[in-house]
Every structure is written in C-alpha cells, then in structure tokens.
C-alpha atoms as a PDB file:
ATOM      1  CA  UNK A   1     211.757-105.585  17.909  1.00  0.00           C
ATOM      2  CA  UNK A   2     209.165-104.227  19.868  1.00  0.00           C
ATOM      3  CA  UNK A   3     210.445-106.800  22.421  1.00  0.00           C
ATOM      4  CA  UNK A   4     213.493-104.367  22.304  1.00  0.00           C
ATOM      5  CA  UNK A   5     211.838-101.155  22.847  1.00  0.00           C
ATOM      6  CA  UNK A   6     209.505-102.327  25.556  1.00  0.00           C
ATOM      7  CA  UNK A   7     212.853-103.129  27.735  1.00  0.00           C
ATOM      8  CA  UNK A   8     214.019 -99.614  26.690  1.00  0.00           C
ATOM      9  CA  UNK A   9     211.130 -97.911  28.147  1.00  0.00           C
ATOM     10  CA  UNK A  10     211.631-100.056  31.517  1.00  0.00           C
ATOM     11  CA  UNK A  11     215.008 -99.002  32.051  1.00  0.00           C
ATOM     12  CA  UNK A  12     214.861 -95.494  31.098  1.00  0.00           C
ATOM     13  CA  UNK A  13     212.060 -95.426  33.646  1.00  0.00           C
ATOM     14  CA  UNK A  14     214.258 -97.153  36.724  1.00  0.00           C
ATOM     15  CA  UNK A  15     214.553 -95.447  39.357  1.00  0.00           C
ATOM     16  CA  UNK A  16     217.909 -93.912  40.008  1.00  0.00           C
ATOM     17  CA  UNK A  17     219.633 -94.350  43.331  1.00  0.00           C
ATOM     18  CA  UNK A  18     221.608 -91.668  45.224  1.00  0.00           C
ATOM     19  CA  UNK A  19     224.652 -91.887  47.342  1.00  0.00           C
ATOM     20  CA  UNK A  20     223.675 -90.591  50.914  1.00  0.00           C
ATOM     21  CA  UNK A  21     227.008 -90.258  51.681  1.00  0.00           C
ATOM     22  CA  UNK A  22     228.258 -87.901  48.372  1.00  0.00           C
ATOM     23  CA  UNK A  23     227.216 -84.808  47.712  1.00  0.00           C
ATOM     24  CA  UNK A  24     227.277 -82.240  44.787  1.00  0.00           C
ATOM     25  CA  UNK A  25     230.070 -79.615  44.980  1.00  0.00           C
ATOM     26  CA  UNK A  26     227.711 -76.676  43.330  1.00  0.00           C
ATOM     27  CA  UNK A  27     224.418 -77.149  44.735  1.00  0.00           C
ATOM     28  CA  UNK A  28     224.764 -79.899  47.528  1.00  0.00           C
ATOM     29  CA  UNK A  29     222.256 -82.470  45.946  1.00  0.00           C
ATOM     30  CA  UNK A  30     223.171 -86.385  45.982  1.00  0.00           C
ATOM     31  CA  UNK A  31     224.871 -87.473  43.435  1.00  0.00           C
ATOM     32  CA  UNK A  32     224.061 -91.203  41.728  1.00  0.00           C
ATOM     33  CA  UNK A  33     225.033 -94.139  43.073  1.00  0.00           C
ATOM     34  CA  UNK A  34     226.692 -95.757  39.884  1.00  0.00           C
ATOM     35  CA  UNK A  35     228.626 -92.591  39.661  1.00  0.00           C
ATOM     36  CA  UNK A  36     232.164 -92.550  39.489  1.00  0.00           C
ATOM     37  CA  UNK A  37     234.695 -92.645  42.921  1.00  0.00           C
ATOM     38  CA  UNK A  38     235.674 -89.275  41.544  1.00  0.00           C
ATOM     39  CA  UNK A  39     232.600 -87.565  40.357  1.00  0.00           C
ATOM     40  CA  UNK A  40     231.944 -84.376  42.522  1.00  0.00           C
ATOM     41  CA  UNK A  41     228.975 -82.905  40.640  1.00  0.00           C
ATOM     42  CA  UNK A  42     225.382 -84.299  40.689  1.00  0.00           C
ATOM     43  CA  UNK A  43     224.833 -83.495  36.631  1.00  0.00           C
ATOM     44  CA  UNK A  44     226.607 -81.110  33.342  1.00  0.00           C
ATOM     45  CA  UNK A  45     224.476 -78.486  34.589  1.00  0.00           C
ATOM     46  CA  UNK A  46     226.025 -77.824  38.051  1.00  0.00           C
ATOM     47  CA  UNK A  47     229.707 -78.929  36.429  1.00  0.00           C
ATOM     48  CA  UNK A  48     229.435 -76.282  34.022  1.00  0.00           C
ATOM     49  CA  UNK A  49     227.942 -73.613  36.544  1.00  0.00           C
ATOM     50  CA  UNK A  50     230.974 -74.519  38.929  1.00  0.00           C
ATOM     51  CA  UNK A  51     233.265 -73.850  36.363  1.00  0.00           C
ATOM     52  CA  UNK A  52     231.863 -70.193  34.841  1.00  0.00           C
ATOM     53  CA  UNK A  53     231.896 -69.169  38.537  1.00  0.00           C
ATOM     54  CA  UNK A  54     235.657 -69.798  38.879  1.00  0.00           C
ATOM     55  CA  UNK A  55     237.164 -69.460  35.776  1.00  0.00           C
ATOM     56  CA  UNK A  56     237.817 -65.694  36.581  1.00  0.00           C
ATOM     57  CA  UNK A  57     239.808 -65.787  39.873  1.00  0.00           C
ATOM     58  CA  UNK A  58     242.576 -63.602  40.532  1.00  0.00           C
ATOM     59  CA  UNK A  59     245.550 -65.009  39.740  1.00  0.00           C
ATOM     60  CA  UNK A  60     247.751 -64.598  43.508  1.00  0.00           C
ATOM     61  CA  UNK A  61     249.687 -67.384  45.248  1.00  0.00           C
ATOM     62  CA  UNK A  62     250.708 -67.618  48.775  1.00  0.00           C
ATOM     63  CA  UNK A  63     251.095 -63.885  50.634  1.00  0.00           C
ATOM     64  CA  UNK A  64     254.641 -63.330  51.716  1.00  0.00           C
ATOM     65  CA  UNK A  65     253.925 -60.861  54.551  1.00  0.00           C
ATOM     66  CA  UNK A  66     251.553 -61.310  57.733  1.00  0.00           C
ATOM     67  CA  UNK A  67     248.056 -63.121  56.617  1.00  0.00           C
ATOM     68  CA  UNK A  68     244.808 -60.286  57.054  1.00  0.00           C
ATOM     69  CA  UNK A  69     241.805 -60.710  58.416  1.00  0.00           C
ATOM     70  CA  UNK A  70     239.297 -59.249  56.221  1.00  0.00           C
ATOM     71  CA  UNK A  71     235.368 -59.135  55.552  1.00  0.00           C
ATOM     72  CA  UNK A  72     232.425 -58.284  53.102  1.00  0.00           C
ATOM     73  CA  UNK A  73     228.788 -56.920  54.243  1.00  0.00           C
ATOM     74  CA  UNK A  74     226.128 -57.042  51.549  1.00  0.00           C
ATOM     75  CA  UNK A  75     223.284 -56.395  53.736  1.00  0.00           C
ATOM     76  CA  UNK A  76     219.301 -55.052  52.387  1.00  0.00           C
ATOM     77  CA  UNK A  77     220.023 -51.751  51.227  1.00  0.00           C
ATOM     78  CA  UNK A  78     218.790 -49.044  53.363  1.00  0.00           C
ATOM     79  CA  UNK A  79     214.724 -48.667  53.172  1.00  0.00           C
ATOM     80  CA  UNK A  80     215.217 -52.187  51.190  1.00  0.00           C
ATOM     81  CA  UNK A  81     214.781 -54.580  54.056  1.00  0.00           C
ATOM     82  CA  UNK A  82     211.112 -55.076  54.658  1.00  0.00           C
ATOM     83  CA  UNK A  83     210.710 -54.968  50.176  1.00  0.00           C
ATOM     84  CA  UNK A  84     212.714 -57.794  49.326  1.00  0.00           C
ATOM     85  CA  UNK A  85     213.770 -59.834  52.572  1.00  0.00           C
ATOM     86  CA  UNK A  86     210.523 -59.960  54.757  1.00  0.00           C
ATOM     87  CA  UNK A  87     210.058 -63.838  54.061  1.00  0.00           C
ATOM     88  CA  UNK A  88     213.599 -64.941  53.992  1.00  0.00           C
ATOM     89  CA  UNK A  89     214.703 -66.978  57.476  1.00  0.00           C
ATOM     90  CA  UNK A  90     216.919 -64.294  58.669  1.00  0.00           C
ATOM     91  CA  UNK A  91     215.408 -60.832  58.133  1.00  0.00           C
ATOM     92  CA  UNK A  92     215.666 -59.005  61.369  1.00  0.00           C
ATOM     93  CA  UNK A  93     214.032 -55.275  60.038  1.00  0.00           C
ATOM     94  CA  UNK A  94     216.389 -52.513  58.438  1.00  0.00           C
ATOM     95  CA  UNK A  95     220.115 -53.031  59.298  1.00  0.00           C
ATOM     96  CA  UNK A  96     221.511 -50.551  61.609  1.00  0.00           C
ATOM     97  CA  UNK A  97     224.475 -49.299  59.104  1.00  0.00           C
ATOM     98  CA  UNK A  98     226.254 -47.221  62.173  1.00  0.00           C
ATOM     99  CA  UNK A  99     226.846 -50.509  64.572  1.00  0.00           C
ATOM    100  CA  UNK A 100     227.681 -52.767  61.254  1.00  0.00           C
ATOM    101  CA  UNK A 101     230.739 -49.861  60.706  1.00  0.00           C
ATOM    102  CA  UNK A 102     231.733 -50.334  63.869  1.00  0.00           C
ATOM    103  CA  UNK A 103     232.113 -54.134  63.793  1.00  0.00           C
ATOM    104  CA  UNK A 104     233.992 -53.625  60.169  1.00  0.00           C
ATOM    105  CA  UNK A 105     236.446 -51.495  61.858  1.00  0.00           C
ATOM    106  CA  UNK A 106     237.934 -54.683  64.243  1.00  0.00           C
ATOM    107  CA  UNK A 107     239.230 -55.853  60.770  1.00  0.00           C
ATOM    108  CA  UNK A 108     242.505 -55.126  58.677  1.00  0.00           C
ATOM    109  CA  UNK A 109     239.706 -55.284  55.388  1.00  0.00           C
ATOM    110  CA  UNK A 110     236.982 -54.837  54.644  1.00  0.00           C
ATOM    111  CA  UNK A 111     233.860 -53.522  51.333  1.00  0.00           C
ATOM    112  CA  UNK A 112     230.549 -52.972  51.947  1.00  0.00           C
ATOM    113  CA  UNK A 113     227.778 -52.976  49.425  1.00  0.00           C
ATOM    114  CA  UNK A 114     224.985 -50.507  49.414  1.00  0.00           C
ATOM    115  CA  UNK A 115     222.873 -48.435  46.608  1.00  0.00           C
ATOM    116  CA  UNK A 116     223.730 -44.987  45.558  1.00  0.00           C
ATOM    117  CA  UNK A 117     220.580 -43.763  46.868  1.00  0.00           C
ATOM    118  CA  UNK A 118     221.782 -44.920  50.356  1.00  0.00           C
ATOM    119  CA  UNK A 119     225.476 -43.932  49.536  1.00  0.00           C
ATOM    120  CA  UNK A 120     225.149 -39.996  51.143  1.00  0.00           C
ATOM    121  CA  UNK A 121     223.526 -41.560  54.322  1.00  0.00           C
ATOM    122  CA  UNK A 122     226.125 -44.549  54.926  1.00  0.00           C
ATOM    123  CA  UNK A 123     229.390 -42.627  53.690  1.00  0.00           C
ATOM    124  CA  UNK A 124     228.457 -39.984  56.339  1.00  0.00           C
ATOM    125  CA  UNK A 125     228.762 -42.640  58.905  1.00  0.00           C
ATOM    126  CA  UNK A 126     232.349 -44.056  57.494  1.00  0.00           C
ATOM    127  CA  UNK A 127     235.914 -42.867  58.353  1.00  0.00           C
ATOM    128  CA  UNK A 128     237.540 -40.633  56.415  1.00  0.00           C
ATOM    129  CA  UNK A 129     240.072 -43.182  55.289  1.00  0.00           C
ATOM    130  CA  UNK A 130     237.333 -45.031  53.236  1.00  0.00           C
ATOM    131  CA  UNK A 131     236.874 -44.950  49.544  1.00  0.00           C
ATOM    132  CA  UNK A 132     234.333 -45.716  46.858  1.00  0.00           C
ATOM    133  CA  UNK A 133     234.355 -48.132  43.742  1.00  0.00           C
ATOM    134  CA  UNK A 134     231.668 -48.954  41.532  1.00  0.00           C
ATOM    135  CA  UNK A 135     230.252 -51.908  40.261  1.00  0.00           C
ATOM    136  CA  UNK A 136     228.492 -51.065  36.850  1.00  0.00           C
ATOM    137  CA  UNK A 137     225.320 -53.702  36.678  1.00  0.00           C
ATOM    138  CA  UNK A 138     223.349 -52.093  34.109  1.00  0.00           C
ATOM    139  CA  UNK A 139     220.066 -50.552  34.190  1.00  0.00           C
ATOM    140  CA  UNK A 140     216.787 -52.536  34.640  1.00  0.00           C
ATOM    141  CA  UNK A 141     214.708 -51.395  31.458  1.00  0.00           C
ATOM    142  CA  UNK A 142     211.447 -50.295  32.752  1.00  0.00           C
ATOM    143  CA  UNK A 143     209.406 -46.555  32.476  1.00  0.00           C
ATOM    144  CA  UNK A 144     211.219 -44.067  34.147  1.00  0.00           C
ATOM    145  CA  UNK A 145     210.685 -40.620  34.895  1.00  0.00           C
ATOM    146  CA  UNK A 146     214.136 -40.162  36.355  1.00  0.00           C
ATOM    147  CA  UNK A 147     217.868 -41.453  34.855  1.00  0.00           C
ATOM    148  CA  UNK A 148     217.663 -45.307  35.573  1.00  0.00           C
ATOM    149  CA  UNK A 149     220.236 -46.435  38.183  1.00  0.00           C
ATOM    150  CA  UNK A 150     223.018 -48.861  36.262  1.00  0.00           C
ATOM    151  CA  UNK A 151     225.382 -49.258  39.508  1.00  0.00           C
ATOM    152  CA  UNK A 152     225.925 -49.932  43.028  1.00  0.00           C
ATOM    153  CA  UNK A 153     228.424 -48.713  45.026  1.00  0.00           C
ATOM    154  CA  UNK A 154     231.236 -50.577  47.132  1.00  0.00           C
ATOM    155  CA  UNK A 155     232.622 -48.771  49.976  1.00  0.00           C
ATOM    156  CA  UNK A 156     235.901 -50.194  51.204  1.00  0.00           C
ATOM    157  CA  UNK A 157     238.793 -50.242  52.985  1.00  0.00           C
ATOM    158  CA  UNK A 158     241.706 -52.097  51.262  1.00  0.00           C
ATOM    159  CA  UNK A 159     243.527 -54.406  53.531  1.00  0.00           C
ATOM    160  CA  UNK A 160     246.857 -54.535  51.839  1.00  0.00           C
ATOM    161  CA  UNK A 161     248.439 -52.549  49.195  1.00  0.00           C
ATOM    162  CA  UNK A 162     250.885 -54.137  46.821  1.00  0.00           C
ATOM    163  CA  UNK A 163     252.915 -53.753  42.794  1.00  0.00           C
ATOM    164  CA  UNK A 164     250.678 -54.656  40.562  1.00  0.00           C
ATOM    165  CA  UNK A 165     251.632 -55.040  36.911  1.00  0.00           C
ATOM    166  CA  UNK A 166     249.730 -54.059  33.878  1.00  0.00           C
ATOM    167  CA  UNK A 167     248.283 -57.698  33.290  1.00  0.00           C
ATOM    168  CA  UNK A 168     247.231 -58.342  36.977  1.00  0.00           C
ATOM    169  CA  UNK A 169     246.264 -54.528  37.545  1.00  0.00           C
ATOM    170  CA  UNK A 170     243.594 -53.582  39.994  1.00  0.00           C
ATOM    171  CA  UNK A 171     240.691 -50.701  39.324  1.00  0.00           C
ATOM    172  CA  UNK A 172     238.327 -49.919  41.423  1.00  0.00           C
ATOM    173  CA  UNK A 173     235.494 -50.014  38.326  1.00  0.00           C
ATOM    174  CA  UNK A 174     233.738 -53.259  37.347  1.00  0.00           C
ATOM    175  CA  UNK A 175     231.446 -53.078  34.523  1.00  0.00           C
ATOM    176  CA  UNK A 176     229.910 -56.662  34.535  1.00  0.00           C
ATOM    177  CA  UNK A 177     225.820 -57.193  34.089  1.00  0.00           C
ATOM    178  CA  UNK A 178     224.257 -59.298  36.191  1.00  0.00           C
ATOM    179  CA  UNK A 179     222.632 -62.568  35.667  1.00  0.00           C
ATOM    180  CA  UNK A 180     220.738 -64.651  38.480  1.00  0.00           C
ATOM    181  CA  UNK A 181     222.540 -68.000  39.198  1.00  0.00           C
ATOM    182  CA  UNK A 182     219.592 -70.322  38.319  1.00  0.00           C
ATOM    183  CA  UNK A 183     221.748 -73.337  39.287  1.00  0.00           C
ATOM    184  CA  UNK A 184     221.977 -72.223  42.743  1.00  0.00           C
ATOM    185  CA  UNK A 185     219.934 -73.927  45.275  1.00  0.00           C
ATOM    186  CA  UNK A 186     220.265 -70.795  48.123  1.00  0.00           C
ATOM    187  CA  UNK A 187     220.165 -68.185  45.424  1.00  0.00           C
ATOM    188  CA  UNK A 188     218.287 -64.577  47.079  1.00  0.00           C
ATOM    189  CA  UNK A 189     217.380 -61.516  45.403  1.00  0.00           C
ATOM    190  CA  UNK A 190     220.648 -59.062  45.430  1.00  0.00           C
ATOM    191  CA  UNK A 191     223.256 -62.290  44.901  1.00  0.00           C
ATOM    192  CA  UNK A 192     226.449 -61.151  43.564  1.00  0.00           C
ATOM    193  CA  UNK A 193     227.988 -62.476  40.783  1.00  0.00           C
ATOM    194  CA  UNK A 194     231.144 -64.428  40.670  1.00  0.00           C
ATOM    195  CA  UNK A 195     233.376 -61.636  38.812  1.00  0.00           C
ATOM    196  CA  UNK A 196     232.054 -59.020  40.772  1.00  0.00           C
ATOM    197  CA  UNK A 197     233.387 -61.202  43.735  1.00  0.00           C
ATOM    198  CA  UNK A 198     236.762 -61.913  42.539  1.00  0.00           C
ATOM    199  CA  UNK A 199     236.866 -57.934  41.793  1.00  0.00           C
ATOM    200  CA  UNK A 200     236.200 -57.323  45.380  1.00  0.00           C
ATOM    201  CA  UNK A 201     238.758 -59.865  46.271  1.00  0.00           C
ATOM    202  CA  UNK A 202     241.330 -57.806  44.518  1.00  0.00           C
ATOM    203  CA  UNK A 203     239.671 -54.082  45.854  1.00  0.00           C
ATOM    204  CA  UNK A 204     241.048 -55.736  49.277  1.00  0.00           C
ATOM    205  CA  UNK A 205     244.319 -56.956  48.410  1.00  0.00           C
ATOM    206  CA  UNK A 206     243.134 -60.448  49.165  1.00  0.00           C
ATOM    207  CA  UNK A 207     245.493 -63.204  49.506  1.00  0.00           C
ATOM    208  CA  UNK A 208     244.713 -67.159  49.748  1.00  0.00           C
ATOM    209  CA  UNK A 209     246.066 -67.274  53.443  1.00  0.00           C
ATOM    210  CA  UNK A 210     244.359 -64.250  54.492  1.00  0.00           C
ATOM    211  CA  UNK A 211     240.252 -64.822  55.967  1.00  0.00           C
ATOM    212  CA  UNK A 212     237.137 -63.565  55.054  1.00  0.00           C
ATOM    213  CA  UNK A 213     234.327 -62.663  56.937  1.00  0.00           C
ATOM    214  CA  UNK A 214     230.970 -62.884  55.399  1.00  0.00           C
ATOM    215  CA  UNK A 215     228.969 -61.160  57.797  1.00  0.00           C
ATOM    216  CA  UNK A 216     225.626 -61.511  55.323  1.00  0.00           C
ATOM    217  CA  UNK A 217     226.458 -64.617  53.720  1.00  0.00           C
ATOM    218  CA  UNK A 218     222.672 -64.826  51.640  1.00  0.00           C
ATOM    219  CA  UNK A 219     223.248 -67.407  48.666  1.00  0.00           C
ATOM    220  CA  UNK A 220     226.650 -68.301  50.118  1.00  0.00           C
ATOM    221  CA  UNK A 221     228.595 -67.262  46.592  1.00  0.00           C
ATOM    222  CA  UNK A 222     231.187 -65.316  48.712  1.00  0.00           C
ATOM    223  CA  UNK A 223     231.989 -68.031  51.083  1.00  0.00           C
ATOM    224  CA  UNK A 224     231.804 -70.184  47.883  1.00  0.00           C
ATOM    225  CA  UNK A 225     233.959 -67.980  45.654  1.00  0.00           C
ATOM    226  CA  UNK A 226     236.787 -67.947  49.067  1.00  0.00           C
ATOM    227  CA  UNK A 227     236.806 -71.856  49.353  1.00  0.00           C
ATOM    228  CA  UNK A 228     237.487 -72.307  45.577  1.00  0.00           C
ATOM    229  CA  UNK A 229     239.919 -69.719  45.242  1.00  0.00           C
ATOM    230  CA  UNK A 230     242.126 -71.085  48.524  1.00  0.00           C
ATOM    231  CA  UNK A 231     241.966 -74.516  47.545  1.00  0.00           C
ATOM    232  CA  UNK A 232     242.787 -73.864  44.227  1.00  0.00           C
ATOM    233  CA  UNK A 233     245.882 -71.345  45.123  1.00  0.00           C
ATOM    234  CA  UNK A 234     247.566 -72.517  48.012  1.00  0.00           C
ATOM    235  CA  UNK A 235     249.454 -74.986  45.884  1.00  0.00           C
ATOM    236  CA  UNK A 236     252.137 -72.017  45.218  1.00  0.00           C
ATOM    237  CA  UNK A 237     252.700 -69.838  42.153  1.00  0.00           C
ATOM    238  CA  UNK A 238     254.838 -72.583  40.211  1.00  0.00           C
ATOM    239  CA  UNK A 239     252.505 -75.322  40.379  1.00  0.00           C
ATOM    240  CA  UNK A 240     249.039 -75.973  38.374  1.00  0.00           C
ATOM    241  CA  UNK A 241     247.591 -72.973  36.726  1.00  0.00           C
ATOM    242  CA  UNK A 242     244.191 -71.902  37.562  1.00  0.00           C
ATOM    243  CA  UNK A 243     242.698 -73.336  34.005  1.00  0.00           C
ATOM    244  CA  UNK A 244     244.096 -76.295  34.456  1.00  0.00           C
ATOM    245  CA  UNK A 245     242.855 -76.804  37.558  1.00  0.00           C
ATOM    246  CA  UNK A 246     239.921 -75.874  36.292  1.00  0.00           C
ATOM    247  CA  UNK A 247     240.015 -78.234  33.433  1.00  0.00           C
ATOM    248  CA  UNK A 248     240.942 -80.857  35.903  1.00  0.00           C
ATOM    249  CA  UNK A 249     237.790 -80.802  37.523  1.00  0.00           C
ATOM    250  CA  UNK A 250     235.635 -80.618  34.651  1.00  0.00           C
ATOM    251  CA  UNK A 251     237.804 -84.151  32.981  1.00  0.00           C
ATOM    252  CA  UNK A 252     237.236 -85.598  36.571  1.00  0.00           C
ATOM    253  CA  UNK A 253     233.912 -86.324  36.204  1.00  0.00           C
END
C-alpha cells in the first residue's frame, strides 16, 4: 500500500513538458505536451476566461455595403500619464489630444476614451459632428469630499448608420462595472472590459469585414475582442451561432 502511494507522490511530482511549438489562445503560455491535437488553451482557467470575454459579441454577419476603416484611442487620460503609466514600456509623457484628433479624422470611425474631468478640454478640440456616450463603471468607494465619479466618457464618431431592431438595438449608455482581467498576461491599469468593447463595436456600426485601428493597444483586449469576433462571424448569418461556436471551443479541449 504504501508501495502505492510512494509512486503517487513521484508522478504527481513529474515534471510536465510543454509544446514549444503550441501556444495558449488567452494568455500565450505553452500548452502541455500530452495535450490534445486540438487543445488551444494552456488550462480551465484561461478556457473559461476566453469564453466570458466573448460570449457577449454583437450578433452582425458579413456588411453588405463598402467595408470601413475604423479605430479606437484609449490613451492616459489627460494629467493621467506620468500617475499611472511612468513604468510601462511605452509611456512617452502626456498625449497631445489635438494631433491624436487629427490622425482620427483620416478614418470613416472612430471613439475615443477619456475622463469627464478631461471631457470640456478634449470636446473643445473635436468637430462639431462628434457625439458623447457614456460608459457607467461605477464609483470607486473611498472618502470623498466631492460626488464620486461612476463613468467615463466615449467620444465618437459612428462609422456607419444602419435599422436596428428592438432585440439588436444600439444605445449609446453602457452600465457595466468593471473587473480587472486577472487571467491576462498584458493586463495595464485602465483595461477595458470585454462588454464595454463589444458596446463600442456597435457605437461604430462595426462590421466583421470592416478594420480596426487600435492606436493604444495596452493589454491588447481590443485587438483581442476584433480577432474573435471576425473569425467567429465571417462564416455568414445562416451558419453557426455565436454560442455554439462558443460552446465549440470550450468541448474542443
């Protein structure tokens, strides 16, 4: 019996063997050797992180008109720069919010996320064409002299209007608190979450065959949320439904 344990303890204590040529689809890692062909996540935790972050996408096929090209800026809030980004990799000092307009402009698209201390300052510096949404976070509980701030603001400028009906309907109010992704390997103070992403998908008009821009791309969610929504839409409106696919990946491994 104790024969039996002892061999227990020796393989529970083997070491495990990565692939060097697989890689996890949520946060990159290797994923084991002995793994299956078809395995694309490196453990439950990142499967079931992958899955929360897509399971709200918008629900839109193909585009029949032109494709857009759009874009999202999510840089340090104004006077926020040197406070929170000082030791990341790219912090280059407080963004200069007139010449970032200016490059939005060049595109058929575009939102930009700021604070709504900032928001007087940056809308002065916007066309008139522009309008505001809000993304209600939630206050941070701490002593306050002053009405705690519970939202951010998103400043955009849609890049396709279109018919919605009352089940895919879009508002321009997203009342959604936010939770750091702890499964993220990249994750940065300011990260979006996924349904505020797929919101600002739909404050654009987004479409699969459209492109996105992510001029501050930070823990990479955006690029991350684009990828899984094309690959998961451009099979056509007829064909797999987002849960299953969904589903899908989760039975796959």
């Amino acid at each position: 019996m104790s024969g039996s344990v002892s061999q227990d303890l020796d393989d529970r204590s083997a070491v495990v063997e990565y692939s060097s040529d697989r890689s996890c689809s949520w946060c990159e890692g290797p994923i084991r050797s002995e793994a299956r062909a078809d395995t694309k996540f490196c453990s439950k935790r990142c499967r079931q992180a992958s899955h929360r972050f897509g399971r709200r996408a918008p629900q839109r096929s193909r585009s029949a008109g032109e494709s857009r090209r759009l874009a999202y800026a999510d840089p340090p809030y104004p006077g926020m720069a040197a406070r929170y980004y000082a030791d990341h990799p790219d912090f280059d000092g407080e963004v200069d919010h007139e010449a970032l307009l200016s490059r939005l402009q060049g595109y058929d698209g575009w939102a930009l996320s700021t604070s709504a201390d900032a928001l007087h300052d940056v809308l002065a510096l916007c066309p008139p064409s522009v309008r505001v949404a809000a993304w209600v976070r939630g206050e941070r509980p701490t002593v306050s002299y002053y009405p705690l701030n519970a939202w951010e603001p998103v400043i955009y400028q849609t890049g396709r209007p279109y018919l919605s009906s009352p089940a895919d309907r879009r508002t321009d109010a997203l009342t959604h608190h936010s939770r750091p992704r702890t499964t993220d390997p990249n994750r940065v103070i300011g990260a979006k979450p996924a349904a505020f992403i797929w919101w600002m998908f739909d404050l654009l008009g987004a479409y699969p065959d459209d492109t996105l821009d992510d001029l501050y791309p930070g823990s990479g969610g955006i690029s991350r949320a684009w990828t899984m929504w094309q690959t998961n839409r451009l099979l056509g409106p007829h064909d797999v439904s987002s849960r299953d696919l969904h589903t899908t990946t989760v039975d796959l491994v």
